[in-house]
Structure formats: C-alpha cells, structure tokens
Protein backbone atom coordinates (compact mmCIF):
# COMPACT_ATOMS: atom_id res chain seq x y z
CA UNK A 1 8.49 -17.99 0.67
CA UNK A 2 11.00 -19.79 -1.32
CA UNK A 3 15.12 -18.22 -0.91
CA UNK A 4 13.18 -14.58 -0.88
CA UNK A 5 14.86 -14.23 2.72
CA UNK A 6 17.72 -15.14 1.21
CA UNK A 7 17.33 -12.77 -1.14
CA UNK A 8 16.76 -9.93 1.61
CA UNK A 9 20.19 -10.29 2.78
CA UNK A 10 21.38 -9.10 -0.47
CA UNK A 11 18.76 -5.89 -0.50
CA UNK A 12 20.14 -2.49 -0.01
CA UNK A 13 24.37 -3.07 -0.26
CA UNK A 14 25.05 -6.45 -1.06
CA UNK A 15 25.61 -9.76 1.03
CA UNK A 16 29.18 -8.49 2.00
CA UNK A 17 28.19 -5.63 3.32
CA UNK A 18 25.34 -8.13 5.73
CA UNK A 19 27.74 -10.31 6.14
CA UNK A 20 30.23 -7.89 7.66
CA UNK A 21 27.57 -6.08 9.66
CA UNK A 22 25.96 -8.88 11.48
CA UNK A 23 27.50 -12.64 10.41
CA UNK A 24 26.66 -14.77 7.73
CA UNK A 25 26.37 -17.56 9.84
CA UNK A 26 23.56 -15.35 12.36
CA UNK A 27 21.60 -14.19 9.20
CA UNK A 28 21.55 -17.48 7.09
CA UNK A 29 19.81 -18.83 10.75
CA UNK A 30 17.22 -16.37 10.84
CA UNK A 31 16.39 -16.76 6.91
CA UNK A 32 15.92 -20.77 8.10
CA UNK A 33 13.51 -19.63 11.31
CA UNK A 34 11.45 -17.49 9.01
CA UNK A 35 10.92 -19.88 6.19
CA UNK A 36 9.70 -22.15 8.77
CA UNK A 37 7.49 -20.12 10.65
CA UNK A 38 5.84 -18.30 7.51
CA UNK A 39 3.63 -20.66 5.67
CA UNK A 40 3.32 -20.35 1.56
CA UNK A 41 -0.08 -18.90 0.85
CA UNK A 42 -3.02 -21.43 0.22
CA UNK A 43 -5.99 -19.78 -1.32
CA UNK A 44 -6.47 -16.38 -2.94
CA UNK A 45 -8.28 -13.66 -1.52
CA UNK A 46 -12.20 -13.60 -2.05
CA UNK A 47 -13.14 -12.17 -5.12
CA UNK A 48 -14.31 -8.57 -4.10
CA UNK A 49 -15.49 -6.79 -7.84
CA UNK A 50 -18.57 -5.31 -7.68
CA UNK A 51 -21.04 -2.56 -7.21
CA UNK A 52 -20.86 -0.48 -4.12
CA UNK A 53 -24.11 -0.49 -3.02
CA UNK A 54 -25.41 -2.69 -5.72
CA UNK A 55 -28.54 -0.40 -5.96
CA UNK A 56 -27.67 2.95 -5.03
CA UNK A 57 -28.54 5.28 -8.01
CA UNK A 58 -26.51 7.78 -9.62
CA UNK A 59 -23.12 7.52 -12.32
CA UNK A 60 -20.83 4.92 -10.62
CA UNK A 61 -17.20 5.92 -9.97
CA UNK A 62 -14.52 3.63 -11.29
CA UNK A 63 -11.97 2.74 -8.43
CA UNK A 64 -9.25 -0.22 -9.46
CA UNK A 65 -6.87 -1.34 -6.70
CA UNK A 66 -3.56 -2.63 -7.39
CA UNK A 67 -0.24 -4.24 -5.84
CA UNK A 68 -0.02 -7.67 -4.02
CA UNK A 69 -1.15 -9.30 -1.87
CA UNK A 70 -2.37 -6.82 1.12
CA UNK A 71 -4.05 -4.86 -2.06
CA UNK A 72 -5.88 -7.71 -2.87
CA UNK A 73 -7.33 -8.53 0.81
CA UNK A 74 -5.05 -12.24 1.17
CA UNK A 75 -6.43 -13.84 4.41
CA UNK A 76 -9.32 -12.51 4.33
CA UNK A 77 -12.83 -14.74 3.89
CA UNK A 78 -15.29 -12.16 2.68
CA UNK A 79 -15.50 -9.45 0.14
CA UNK A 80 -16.51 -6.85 2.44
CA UNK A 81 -13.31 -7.77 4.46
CA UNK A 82 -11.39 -6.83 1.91
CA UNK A 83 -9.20 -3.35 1.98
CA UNK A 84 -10.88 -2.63 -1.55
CA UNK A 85 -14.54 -3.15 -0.51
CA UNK A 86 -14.29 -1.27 2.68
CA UNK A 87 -12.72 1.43 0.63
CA UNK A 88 -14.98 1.38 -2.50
CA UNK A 89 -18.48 1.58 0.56
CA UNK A 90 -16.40 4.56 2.21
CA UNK A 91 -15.92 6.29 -0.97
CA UNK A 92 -19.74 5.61 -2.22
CA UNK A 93 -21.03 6.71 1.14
CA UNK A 94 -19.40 10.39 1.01
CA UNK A 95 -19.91 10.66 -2.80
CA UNK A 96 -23.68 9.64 -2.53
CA UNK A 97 -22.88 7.42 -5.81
CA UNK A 98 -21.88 3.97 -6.47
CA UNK A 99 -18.66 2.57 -7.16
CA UNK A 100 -17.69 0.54 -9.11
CA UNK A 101 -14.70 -1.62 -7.92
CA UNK A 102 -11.86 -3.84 -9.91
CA UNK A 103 -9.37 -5.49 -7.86
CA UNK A 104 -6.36 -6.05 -9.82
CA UNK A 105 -3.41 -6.43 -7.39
CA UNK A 106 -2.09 -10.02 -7.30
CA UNK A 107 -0.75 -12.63 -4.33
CA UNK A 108 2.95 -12.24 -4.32
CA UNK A 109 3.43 -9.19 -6.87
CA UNK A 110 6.34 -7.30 -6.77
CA UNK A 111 6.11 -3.60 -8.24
CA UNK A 112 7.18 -5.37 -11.88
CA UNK A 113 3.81 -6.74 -12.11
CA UNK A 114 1.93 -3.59 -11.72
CA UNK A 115 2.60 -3.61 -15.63
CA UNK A 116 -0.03 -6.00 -16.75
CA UNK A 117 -2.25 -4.64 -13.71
CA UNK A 118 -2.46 -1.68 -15.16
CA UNK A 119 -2.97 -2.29 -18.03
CA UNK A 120 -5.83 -4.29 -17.23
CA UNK A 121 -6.84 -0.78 -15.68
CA UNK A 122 -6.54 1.68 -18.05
CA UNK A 123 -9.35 0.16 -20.60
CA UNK A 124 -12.15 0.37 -17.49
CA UNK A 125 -11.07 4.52 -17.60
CA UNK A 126 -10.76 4.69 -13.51
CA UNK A 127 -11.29 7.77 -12.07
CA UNK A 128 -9.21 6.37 -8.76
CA UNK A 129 -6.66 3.81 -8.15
CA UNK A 130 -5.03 2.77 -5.30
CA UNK A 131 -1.83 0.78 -5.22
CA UNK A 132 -0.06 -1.09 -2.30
CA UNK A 133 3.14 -2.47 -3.31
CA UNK A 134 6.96 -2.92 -2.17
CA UNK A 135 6.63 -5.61 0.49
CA UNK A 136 7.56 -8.46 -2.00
CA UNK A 137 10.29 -6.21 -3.61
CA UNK A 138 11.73 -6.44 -0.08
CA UNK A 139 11.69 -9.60 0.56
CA UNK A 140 12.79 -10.52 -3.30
CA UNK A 141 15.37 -8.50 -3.06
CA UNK A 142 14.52 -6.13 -6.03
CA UNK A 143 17.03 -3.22 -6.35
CA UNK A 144 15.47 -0.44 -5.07
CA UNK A 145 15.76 1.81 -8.39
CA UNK A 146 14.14 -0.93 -10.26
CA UNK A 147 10.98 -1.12 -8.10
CA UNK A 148 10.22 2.31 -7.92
CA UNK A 149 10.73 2.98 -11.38
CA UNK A 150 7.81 0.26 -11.96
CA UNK A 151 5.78 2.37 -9.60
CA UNK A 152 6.40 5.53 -10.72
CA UNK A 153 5.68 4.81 -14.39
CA UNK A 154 2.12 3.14 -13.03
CA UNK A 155 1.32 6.03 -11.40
CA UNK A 156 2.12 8.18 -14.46
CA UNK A 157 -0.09 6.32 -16.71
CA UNK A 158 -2.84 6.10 -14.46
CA UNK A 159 -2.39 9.90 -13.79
CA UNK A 160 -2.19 10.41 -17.71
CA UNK A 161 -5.48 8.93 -17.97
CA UNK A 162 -7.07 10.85 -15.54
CA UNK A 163 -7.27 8.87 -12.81
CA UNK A 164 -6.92 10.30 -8.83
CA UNK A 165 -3.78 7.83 -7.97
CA UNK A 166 -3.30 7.00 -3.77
CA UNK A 167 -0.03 4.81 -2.87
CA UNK A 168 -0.19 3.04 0.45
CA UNK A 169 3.14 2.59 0.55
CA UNK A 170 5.90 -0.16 1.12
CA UNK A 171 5.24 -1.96 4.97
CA UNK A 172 7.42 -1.95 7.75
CA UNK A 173 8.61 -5.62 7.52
CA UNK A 174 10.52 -5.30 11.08
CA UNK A 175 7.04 -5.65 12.48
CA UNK A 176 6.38 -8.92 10.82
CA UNK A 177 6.19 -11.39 14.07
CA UNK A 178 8.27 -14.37 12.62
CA UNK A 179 11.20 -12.16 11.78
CA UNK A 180 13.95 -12.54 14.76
CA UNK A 181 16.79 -9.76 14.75
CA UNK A 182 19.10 -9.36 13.31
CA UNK A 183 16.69 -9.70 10.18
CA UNK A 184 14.62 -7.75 11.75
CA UNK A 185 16.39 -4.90 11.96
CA UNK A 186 17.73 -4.99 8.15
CA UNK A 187 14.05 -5.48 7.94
CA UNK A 188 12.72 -2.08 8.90
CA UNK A 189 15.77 -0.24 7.65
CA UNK A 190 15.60 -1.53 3.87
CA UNK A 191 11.47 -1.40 3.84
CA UNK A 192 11.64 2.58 5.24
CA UNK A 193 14.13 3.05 2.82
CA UNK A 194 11.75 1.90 -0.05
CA UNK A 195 8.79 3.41 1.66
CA UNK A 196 10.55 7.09 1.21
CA UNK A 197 11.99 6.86 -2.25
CA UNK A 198 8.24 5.86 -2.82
CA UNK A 199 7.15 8.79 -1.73
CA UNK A 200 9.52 11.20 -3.70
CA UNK A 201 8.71 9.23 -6.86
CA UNK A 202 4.80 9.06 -6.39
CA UNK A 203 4.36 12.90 -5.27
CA UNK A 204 6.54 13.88 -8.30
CA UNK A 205 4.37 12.30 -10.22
CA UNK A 206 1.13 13.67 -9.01
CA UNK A 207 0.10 11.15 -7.06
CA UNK A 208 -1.04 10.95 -2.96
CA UNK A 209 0.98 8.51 -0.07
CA UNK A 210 -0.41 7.02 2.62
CA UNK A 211 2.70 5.57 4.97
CA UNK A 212 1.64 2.08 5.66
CA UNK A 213 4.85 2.04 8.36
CA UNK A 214 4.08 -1.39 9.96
CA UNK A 215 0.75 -1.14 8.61
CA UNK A 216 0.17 1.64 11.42
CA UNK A 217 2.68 0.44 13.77
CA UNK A 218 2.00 1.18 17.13
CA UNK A 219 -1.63 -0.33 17.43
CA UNK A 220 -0.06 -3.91 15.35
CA UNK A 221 2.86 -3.31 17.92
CA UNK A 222 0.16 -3.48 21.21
CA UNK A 223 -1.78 -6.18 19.56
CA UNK A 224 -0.17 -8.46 17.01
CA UNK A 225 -2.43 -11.30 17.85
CA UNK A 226 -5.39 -9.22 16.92
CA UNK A 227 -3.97 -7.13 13.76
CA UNK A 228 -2.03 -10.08 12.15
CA UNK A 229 -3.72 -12.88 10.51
CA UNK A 230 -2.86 -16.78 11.17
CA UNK A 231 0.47 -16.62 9.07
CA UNK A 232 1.48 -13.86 11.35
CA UNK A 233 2.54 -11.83 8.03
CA UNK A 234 -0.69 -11.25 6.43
CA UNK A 235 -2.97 -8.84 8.35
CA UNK A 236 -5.87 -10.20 9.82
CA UNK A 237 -9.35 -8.70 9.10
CA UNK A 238 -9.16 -6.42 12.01
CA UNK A 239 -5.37 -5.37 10.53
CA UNK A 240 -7.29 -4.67 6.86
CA UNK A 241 -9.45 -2.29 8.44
CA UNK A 242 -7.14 -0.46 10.23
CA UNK A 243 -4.68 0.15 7.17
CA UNK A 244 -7.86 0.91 4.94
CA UNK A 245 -8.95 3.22 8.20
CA UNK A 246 -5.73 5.64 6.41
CA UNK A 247 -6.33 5.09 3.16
CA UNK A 248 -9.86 5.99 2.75
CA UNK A 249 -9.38 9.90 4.22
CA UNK A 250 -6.62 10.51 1.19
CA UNK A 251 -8.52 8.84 -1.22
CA UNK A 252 -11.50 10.86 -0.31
CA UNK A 253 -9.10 14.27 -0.81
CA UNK A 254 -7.19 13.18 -3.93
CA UNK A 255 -11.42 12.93 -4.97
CA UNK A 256 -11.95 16.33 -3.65
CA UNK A 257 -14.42 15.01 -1.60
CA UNK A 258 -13.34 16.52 1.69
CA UNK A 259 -12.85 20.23 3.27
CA UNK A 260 -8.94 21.01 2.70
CA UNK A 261 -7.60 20.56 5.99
CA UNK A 262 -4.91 22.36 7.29
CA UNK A 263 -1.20 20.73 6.65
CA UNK A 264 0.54 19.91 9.98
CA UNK A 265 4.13 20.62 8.22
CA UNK A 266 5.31 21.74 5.01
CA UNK A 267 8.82 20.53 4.35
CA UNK A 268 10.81 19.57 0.68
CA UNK A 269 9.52 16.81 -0.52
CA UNK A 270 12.81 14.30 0.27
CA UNK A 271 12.23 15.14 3.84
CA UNK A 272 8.69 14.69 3.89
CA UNK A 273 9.46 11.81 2.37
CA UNK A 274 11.60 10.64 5.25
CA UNK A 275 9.17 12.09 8.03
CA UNK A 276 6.63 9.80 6.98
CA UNK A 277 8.45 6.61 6.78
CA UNK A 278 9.01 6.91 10.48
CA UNK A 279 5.55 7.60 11.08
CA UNK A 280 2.96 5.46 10.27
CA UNK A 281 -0.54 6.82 8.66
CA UNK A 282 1.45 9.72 7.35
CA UNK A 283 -0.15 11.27 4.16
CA UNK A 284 2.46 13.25 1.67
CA UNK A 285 0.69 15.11 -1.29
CA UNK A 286 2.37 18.06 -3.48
CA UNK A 287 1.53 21.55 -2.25
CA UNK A 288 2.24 25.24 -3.02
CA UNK A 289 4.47 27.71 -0.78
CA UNK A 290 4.04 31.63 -2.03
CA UNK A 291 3.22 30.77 -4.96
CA UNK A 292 5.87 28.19 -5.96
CA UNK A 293 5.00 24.45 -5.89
CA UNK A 294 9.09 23.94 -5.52
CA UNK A 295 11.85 25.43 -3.05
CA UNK A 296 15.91 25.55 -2.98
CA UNK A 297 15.61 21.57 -1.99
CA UNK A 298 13.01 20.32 -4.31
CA UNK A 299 9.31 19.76 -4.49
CA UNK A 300 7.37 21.20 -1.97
CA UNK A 301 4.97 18.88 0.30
CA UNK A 302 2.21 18.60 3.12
CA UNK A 303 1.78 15.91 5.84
CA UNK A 304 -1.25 15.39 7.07
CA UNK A 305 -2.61 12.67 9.85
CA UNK A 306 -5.98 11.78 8.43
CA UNK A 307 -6.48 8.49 10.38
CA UNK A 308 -9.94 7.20 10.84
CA UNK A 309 -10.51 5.12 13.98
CA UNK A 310 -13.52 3.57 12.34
CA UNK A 311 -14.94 2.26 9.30
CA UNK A 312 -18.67 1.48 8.07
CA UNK A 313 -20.26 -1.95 7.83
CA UNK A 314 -19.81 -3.37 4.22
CA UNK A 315 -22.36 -5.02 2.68
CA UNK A 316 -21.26 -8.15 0.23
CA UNK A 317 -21.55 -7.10 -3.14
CA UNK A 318 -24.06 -8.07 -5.75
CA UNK A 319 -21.31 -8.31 -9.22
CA UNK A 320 -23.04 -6.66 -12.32
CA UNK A 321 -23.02 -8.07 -15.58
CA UNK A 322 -20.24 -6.20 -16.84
CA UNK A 323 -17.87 -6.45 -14.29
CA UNK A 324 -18.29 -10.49 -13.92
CA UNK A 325 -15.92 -10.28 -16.86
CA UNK A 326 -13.58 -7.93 -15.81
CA UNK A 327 -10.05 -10.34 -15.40
C-alpha cells in the first residue's frame, strides 16, 4: 500500500481540514494499522481473454473490461472466477453468440491509467466495455476533478467508437474490514463522493452506472468473511460474483438485450447521482421526460434495481489464436 493512506488523509479538503476534524495524531495511527493489516498484492489475476463459449457459433461480440484491480478479477485463481468471464458467459448466453473478451484493467490503476487501457481497446473495435475504477484514486489521494476527467474522456472515446460503455463505479472503502474509524468514516464519505460525480460525468457522456456502494453493501456487511478475499480488501470469489451479479443486467440493457423495464424514479441527474451512491446496485442511465432528455436542474435520469441473485456456471476458456496476442 505504500503512504496511499497517507495520502487519503489529504483527499477531499486537505490534511488541515483532517487534522482539525478528527486529530492528526488519531489518523496518522489508523494509516499505521491499515498498512499493517493490508498486505501488498503478490500475483496478478488469472489471465481471463478468451472466447465465450469457445465453440458456440455465430459473429462474436467484442467486450473489453477496464479499471484496476477488481476489473481485472485480483484474488481470484481461475478465469471463470473472474468478474469479466462471468460477465462475457452472461452476455453470450442471452445474445445466443460468442464473446469475445479482453481484459485490460490493471492491479493498482488509478483512473489515469485508463489512457493506455483504452487505447489498447479501441484497435479491437468493442462493441461493450465495462470499466471499474476510483478505488485507487481514493486511496492515492487523486483530486477528485482529475480522476473523473480521466473517466469521462474514456468513456467518450469508447462511446465515439461505438462501443455500449457500463461504469461500475468507485467502492465504498468504509466497508473495507482493516479500516478502523475514524478512517473509516473519511472512507465512505470521500469514495460516495467520487462514486456520484462519477455518475454525473459518465451519464453525460452516454454511458450506463452500476453503484458498486461497498460492492453491494449490505450482503459484504452480513458476511465479510465470505464476500472479502484473504487480504480482507480484495473481494473474494463469492464477492466477484455478487458485484458482477449488478453489472451483467445493465450491460445486457446498454446491449438492448433486455425488455425496457420500468424506472423506479426519475430525478435530475445530480440527484440521481447522489441516490445511488447511498444505495448499492443502483443503475443510473439518461432518460427522456415529455419529450425533453433535460429539466430546470440538468440531465434527466432513471434508477433502476436490476440485481441478479445468481449467476451461470463459467466454463474456462479455450484462448483463440488471435486473442493470445492481444496485450
């Protein structure tokens, strides 16, 4: 973890302002407990690229996921553990085609390095991405304009090449087990802050949001020793598949692969935005009220609860030629 605890104090108004709040001497302590308690990572995820089913006929979809290291799977020890093969096998299930999955998100990224990730992207032509970023922008203290400027300009040139673009976005970090208060609480504040200016930026853009919230909070909450992995940061495989459980329904719309379903509130999009930082599995997309797709107070948007309880055995995959050489 290196001083990035350190650098959380700063996140969000400046040391001072921490310092005045809470006690220097009280933070500095908890930024020692947590460095202790949360191992660096040892080995990268499994390598998950591949076909989805590696024989099912039919023109493969292109799906790329993006972000760090909960986009890339980190803790888990198979590649149908991972959040982008359980994805790419729901997707190719309701499609009735293959897909064809690049997993570009690194260990450790911070939304700055979803430049070279997407440009990795953009030459495969993906007709989906999905991105899961803003945890390490937390904890590195990143200033909160900065990181979702990086997003929003990903989204926009995956959207500009045609590409369906879903955000899981930024984790509650307060639910992260190691983390004693008061960190904790600067914690959730400064992660649900980034988790709704997400939001705004990403729906502007044309993308869709999934709220991660404490990568669906209550059911980590009742069972951390089940939902986190070993590190007690990381998910465990259990956790992947309950986070990918809410990813998969929006990906699925954003595909037009589903029914529209019926919003469950229509609000501006800044207080959407806010709505579904406090509740986790939240999905925010752009929508249209009497004709306008914007109100008095901005953008108008729809939250929807598409949570799946459940997803569908995933098969390893077999790794065509081709994508072998994808980096």
């Amino acid at each position: 973890m290196g001083d990035r605890w350190t650098r959380l104090i700063g996140y969000g108004g400046g040391t001072a302002a921490a310092v005045t709040l809470v006690g220097a001497g009280v933070l500095l302590r908890q930024v020692q407990l947590t460095r202790r308690d949360i191992p660096l990572a040892q080995a990268p995820p499994p390598r998950a690229d591949g076909r989805y089913p590696a024989r099912r006929p039919g023109r493969p979809l292109t799906m790329v996921v993006l972000g760090d290291s909960v986009a890339a799977g980190y803790g888990t020890d198979k590649p149908r553990q991972t959040p982008g093969a359980l994805l790419a096998t729901g997707v190719s299930r309701r499609l009735g085609r293959p897909v064809d999955l690049h997993v570009l998100a690194v260990v450790g990224a911070t939304s700055r390095r979803l430049r070279p990730q997407v440009e990795a992207a953009l030459p495969l032509a993906p007709e989906l991405a999905v991105i899961v970023v803003g945890a390490n922008d937390i904890t590195h203290g990143t200033n909160q304009a900065s990181a979702v400027g990086q997003l929003v300009r990903a989204v926009n040139q995956l959207r500009s090449a045609g590409a369906q673009v879903v955000v899981g976005t930024c984790p509650d970090l307060g639910t992260i087990r190691p983390l004693r208060p008061p960190l904790r609480q600067l914690a959730r504040r400064w992660s649900r802050q980034l988790a709704a200016a997400q939001t705004v930026a990403v729906v502007e853009a044309g993308g869709w949001t999934v709220s991660l919230g404490g990568l669906l909070g209550p059911r980590f909450a009742a069972e951390p020793s089940r939902m986190f992995g070993q590190d007690g940061f990381h998910p465990s495989t259990d956790g992947y598949a309950t986070a990918t459980a809410a990813l998969l329904p929006t990906a699925l719309a954003a595909l037009g692969a589903t029914h529209p379903s019926r919003a469950e509130g229509v609000r501006s999009l800044p207080r959407a935005a806010a709505a579904a930082s406090r509740r986790a599995g939240t999905e925010v997309s752009g929508t249209v009220v009497a004709g306008q797709a914007r109100g008095p107070r901005g953008r108008w948007a729809a939250l929807r609860t598409r949570f799946r309880a459940a997803l569908p055995a995933v098969p390893d995959p077999i790794p065509t030629p081709h994508l072998q050489e994808t980096p």
